[in-house]
N, C-alpha and C. Protein backbone atom coordinates (compact mmCIF):
# COMPACT_ATOMS: atom_id res chain seq x y z
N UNK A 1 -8.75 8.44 89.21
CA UNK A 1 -9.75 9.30 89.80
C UNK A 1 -10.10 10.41 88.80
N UNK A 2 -11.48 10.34 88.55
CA UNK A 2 -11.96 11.33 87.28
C UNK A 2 -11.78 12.81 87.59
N UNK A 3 -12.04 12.86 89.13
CA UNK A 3 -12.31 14.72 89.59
C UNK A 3 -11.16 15.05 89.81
N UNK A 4 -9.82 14.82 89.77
CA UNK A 4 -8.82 15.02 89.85
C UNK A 4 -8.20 16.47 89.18
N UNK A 5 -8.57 16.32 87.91
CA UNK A 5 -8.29 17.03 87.27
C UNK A 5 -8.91 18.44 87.25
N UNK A 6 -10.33 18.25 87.44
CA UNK A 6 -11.44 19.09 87.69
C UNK A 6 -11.11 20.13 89.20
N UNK A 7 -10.65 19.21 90.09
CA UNK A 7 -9.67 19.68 91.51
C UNK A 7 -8.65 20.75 91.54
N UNK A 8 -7.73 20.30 90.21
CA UNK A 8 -6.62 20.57 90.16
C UNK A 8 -7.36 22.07 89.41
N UNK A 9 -8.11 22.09 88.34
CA UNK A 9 -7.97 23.38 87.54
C UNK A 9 -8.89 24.58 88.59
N UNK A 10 -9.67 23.90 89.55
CA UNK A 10 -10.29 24.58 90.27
C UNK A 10 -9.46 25.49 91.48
N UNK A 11 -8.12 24.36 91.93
CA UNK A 11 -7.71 25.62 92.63
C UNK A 11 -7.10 25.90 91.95
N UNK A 12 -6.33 26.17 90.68
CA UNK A 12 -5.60 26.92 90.13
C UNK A 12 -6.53 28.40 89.78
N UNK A 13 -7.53 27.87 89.46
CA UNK A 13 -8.77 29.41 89.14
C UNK A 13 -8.75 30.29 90.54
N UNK A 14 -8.50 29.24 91.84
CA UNK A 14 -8.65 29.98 92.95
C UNK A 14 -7.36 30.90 93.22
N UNK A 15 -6.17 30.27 93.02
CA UNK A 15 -4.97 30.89 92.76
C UNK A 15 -4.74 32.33 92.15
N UNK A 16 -5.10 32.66 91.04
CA UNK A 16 -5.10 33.05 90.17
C UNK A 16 -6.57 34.33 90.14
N UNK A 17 -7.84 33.62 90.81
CA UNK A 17 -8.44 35.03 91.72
C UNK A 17 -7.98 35.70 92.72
N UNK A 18 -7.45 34.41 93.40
CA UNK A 18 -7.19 35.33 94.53
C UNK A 18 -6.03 36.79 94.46
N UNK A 19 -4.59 36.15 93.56
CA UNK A 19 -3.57 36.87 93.19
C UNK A 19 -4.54 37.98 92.78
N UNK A 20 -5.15 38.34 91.94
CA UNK A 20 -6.17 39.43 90.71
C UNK A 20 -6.69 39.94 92.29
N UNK A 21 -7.39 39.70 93.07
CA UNK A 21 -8.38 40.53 94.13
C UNK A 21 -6.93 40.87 94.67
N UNK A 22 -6.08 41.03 95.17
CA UNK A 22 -5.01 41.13 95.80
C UNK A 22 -4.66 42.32 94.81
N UNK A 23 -4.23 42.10 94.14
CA UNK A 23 -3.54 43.31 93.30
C UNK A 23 -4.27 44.02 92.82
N UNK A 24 -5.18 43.86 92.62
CA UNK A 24 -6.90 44.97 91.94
C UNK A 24 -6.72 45.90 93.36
N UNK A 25 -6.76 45.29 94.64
CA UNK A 25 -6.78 45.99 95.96
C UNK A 25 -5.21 47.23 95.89
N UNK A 26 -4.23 46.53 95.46
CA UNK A 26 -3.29 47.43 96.38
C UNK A 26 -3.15 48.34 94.75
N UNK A 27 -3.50 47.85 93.66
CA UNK A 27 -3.37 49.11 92.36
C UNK A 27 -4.71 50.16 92.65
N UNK A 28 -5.94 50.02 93.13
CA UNK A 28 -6.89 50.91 93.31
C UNK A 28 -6.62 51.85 94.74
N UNK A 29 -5.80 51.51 95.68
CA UNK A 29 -5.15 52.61 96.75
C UNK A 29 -4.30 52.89 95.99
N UNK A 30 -3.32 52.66 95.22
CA UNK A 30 -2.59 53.22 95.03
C UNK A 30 -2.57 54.54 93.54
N UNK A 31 -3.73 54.15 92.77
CA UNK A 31 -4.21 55.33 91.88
C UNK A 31 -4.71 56.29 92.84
N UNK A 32 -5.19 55.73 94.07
CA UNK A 32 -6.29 56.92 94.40
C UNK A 32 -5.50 57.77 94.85
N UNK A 33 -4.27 57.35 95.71
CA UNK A 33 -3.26 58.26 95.88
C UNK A 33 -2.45 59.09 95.30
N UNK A 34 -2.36 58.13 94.07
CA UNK A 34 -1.43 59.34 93.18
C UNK A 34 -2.38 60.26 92.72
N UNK A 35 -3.74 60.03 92.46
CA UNK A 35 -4.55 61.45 92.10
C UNK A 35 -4.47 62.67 93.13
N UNK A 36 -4.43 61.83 94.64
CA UNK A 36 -4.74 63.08 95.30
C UNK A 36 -3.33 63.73 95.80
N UNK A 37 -2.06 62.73 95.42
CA UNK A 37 -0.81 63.60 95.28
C UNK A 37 -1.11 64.71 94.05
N UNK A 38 -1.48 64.54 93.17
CA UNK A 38 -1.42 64.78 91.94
C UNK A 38 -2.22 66.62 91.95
N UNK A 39 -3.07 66.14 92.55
CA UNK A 39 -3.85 67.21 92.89
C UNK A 39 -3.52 68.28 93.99
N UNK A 40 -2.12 67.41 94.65
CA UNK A 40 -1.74 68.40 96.11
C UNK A 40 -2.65 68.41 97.29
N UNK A 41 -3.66 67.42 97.52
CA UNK A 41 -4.24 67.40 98.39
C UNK A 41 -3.47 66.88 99.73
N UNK A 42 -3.31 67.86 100.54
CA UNK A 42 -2.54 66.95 101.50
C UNK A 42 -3.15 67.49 102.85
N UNK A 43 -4.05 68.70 102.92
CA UNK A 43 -4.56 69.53 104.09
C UNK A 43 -5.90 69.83 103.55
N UNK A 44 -7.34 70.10 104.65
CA UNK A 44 -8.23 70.00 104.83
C UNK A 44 -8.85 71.44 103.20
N UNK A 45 -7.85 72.28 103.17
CA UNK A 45 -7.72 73.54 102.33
C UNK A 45 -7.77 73.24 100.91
N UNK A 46 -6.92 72.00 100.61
CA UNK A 46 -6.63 72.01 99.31
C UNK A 46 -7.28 70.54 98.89
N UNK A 47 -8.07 69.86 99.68
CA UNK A 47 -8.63 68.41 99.52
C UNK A 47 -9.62 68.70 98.50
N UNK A 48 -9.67 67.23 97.62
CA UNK A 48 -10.17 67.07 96.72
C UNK A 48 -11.88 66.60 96.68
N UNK A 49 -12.73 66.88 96.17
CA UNK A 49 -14.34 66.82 96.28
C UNK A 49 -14.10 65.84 95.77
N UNK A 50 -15.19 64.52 96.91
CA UNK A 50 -15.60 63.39 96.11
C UNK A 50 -16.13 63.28 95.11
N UNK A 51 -17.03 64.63 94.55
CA UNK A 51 -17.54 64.72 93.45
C UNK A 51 -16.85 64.71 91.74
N UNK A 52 -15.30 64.75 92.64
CA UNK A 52 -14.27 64.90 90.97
C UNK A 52 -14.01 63.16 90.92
N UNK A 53 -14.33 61.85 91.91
CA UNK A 53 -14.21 60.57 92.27
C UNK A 53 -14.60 59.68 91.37
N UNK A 54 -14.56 59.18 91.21
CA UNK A 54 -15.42 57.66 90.23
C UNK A 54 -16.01 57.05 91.46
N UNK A 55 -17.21 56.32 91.56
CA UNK A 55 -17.94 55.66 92.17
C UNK A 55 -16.78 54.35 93.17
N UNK A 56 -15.87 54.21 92.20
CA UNK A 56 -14.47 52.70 92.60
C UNK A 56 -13.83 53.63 93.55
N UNK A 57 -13.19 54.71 93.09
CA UNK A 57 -12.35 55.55 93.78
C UNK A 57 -13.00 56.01 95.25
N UNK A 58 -14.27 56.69 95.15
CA UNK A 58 -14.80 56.96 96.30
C UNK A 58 -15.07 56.25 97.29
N UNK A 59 -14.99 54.34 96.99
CA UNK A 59 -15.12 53.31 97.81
C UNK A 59 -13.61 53.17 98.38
N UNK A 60 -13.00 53.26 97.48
CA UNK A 60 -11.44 52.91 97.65
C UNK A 60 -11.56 54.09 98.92
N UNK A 61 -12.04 55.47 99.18
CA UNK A 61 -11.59 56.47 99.65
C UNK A 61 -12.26 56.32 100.96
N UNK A 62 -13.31 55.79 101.49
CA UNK A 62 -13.79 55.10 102.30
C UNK A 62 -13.00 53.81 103.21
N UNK A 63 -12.76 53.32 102.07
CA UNK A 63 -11.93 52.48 102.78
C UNK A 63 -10.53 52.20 103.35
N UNK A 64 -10.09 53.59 102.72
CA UNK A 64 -9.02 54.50 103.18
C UNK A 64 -8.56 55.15 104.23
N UNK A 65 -10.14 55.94 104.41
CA UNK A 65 -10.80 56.96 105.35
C UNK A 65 -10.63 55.99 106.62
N UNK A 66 -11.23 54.81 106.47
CA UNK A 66 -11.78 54.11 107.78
C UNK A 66 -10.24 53.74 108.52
N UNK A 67 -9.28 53.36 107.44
CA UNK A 67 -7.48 52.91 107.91
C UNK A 67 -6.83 53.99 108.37
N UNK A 68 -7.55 55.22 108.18
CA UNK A 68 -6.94 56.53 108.65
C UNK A 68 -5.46 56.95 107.94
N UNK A 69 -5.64 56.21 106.48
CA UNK A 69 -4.42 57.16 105.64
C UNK A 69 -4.99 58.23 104.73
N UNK A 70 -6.29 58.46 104.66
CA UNK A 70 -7.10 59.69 104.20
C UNK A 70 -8.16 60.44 105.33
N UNK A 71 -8.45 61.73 104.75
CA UNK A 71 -9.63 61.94 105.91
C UNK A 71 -10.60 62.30 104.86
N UNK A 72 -11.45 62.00 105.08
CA UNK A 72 -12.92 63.04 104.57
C UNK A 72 -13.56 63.76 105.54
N UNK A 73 -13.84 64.91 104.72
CA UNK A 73 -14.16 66.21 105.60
C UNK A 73 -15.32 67.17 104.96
N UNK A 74 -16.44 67.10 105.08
CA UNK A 74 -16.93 67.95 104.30
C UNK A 74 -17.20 67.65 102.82
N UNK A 75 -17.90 66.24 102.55
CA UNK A 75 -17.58 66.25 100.82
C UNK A 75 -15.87 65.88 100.43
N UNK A 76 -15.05 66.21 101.04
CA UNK A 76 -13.76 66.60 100.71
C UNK A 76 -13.15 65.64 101.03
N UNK A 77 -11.66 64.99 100.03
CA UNK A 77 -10.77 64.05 100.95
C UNK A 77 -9.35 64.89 100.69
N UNK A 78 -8.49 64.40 101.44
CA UNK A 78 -7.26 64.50 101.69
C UNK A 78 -6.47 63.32 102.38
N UNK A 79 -4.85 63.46 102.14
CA UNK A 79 -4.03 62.64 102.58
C UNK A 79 -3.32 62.76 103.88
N UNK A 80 -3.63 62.47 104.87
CA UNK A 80 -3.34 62.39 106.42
C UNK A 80 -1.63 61.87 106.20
N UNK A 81 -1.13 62.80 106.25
CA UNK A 81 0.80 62.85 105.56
C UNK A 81 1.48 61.69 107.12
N UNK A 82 0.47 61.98 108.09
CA UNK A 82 1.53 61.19 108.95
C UNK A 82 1.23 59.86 109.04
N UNK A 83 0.38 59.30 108.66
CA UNK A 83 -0.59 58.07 108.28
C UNK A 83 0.30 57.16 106.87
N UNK A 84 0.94 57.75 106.55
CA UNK A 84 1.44 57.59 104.96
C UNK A 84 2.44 55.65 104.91
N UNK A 85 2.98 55.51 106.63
CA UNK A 85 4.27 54.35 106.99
C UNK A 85 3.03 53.81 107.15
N UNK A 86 2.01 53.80 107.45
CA UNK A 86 1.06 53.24 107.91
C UNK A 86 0.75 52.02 106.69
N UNK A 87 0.18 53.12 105.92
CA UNK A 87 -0.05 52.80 104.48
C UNK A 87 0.40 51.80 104.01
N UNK A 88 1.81 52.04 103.74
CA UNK A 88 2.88 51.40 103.19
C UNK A 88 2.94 50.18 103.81
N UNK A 89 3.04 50.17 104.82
CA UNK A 89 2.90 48.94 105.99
C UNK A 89 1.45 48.35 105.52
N UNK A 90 0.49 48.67 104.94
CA UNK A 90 -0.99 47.82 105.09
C UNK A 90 -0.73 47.24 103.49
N UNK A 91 -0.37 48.32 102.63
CA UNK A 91 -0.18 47.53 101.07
C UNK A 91 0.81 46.62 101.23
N UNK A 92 1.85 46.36 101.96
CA UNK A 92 2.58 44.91 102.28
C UNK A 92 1.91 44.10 102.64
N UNK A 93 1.45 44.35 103.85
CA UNK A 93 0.27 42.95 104.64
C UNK A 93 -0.27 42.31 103.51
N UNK A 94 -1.10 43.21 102.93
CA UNK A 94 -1.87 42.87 102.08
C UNK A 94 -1.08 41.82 100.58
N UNK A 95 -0.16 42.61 100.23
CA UNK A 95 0.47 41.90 99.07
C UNK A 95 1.46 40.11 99.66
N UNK A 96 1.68 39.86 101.38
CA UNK A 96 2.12 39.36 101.56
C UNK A 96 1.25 38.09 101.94
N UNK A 97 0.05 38.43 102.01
CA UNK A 97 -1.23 37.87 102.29
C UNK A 97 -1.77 36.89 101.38
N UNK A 98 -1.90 37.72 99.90
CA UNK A 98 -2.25 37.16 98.62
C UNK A 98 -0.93 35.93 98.64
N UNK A 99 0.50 36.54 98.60
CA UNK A 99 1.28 35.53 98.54
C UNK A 99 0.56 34.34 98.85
N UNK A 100 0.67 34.08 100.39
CA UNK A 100 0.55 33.22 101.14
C UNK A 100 -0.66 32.68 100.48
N UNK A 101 -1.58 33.15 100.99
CA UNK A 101 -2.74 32.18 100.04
C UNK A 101 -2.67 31.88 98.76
N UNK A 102 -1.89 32.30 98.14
CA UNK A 102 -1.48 31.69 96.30
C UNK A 102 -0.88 30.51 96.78
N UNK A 103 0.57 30.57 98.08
CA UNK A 103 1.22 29.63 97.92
C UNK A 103 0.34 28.33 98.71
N UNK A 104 -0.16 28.58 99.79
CA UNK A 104 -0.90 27.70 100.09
C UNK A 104 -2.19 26.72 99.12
N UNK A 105 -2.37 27.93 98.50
CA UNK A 105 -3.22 27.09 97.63
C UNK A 105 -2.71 26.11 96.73
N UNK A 106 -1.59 26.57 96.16
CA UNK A 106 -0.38 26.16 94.98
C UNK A 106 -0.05 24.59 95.48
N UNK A 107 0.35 24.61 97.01
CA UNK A 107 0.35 23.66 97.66
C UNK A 107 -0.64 22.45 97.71
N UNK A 108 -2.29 22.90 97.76
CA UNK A 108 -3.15 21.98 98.01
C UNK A 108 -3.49 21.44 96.50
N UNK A 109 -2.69 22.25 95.30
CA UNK A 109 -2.93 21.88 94.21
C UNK A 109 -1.57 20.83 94.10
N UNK A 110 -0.60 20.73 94.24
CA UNK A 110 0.22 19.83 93.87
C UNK A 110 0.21 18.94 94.75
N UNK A 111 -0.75 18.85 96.45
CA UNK A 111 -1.27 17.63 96.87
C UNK A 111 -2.00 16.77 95.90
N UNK A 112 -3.06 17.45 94.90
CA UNK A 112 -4.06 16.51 94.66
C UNK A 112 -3.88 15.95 93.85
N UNK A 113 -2.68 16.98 92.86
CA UNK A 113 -1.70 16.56 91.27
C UNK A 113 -1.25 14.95 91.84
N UNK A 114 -0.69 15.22 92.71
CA UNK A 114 0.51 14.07 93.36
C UNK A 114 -0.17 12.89 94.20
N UNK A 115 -1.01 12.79 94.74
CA UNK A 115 -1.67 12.25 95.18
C UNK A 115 -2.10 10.61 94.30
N UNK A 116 -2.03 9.57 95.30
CA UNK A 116 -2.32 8.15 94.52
C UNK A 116 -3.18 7.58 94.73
């Protein structure tokens, strides 16, 4: 079988995006956080202007905002300190997620390897 091979390198590319979107996800929360540790933002007083943000960061901060482990307030973000297990708990899901779909995929690739 000619497409076999063509099969095989295709989900490995899928493998191998998917792992990269997975970890691109939980390394871009996790810079954004250490900036705004970094900065001491932790209350509405000392929060950091989206305007000091990168365009990535400010999405990341949005999408943060919406999980309720940041707030935006005014232009302003900060780190919602009791939200923080939350966090921690969603960058697992997430990293346990990619697993799974690597391994599943890994799987439908050594079906098609093996396959007669």
């Amino acid at each position: 079988m000619p497409g076999r091979g063509l099969a095989t390198a295709l989900i490995l590319i899928l493998i191998a995006l998917a792992c990269l979107a997975g970890v691109r996800r939980i390394e871009r929360d996790r810079r954004l956080m250490a900036k705004l540790r970094t900065h001491g933002a932790f209350d509405p007083q000392s929060a950091l202007s989206l305007d000091r943000l990168s365009v990535d960061e400010r999405d990341c901060a949005e999408t943060l905002a919406r999980a309720g482990v940041i707030a935006i307030l005014r232009n302003r973000c900060h780190i919602v300190q009791s939200q923080l297990t939350m966090f921690r708990r969603k960058r697992i899901r997430v990293a346990i997620s990619v697993a799974v779909i690597a391994l599943v995929l890994a799987a439908l690739a050594a079906t098609v390897i093996l396959r007669r």
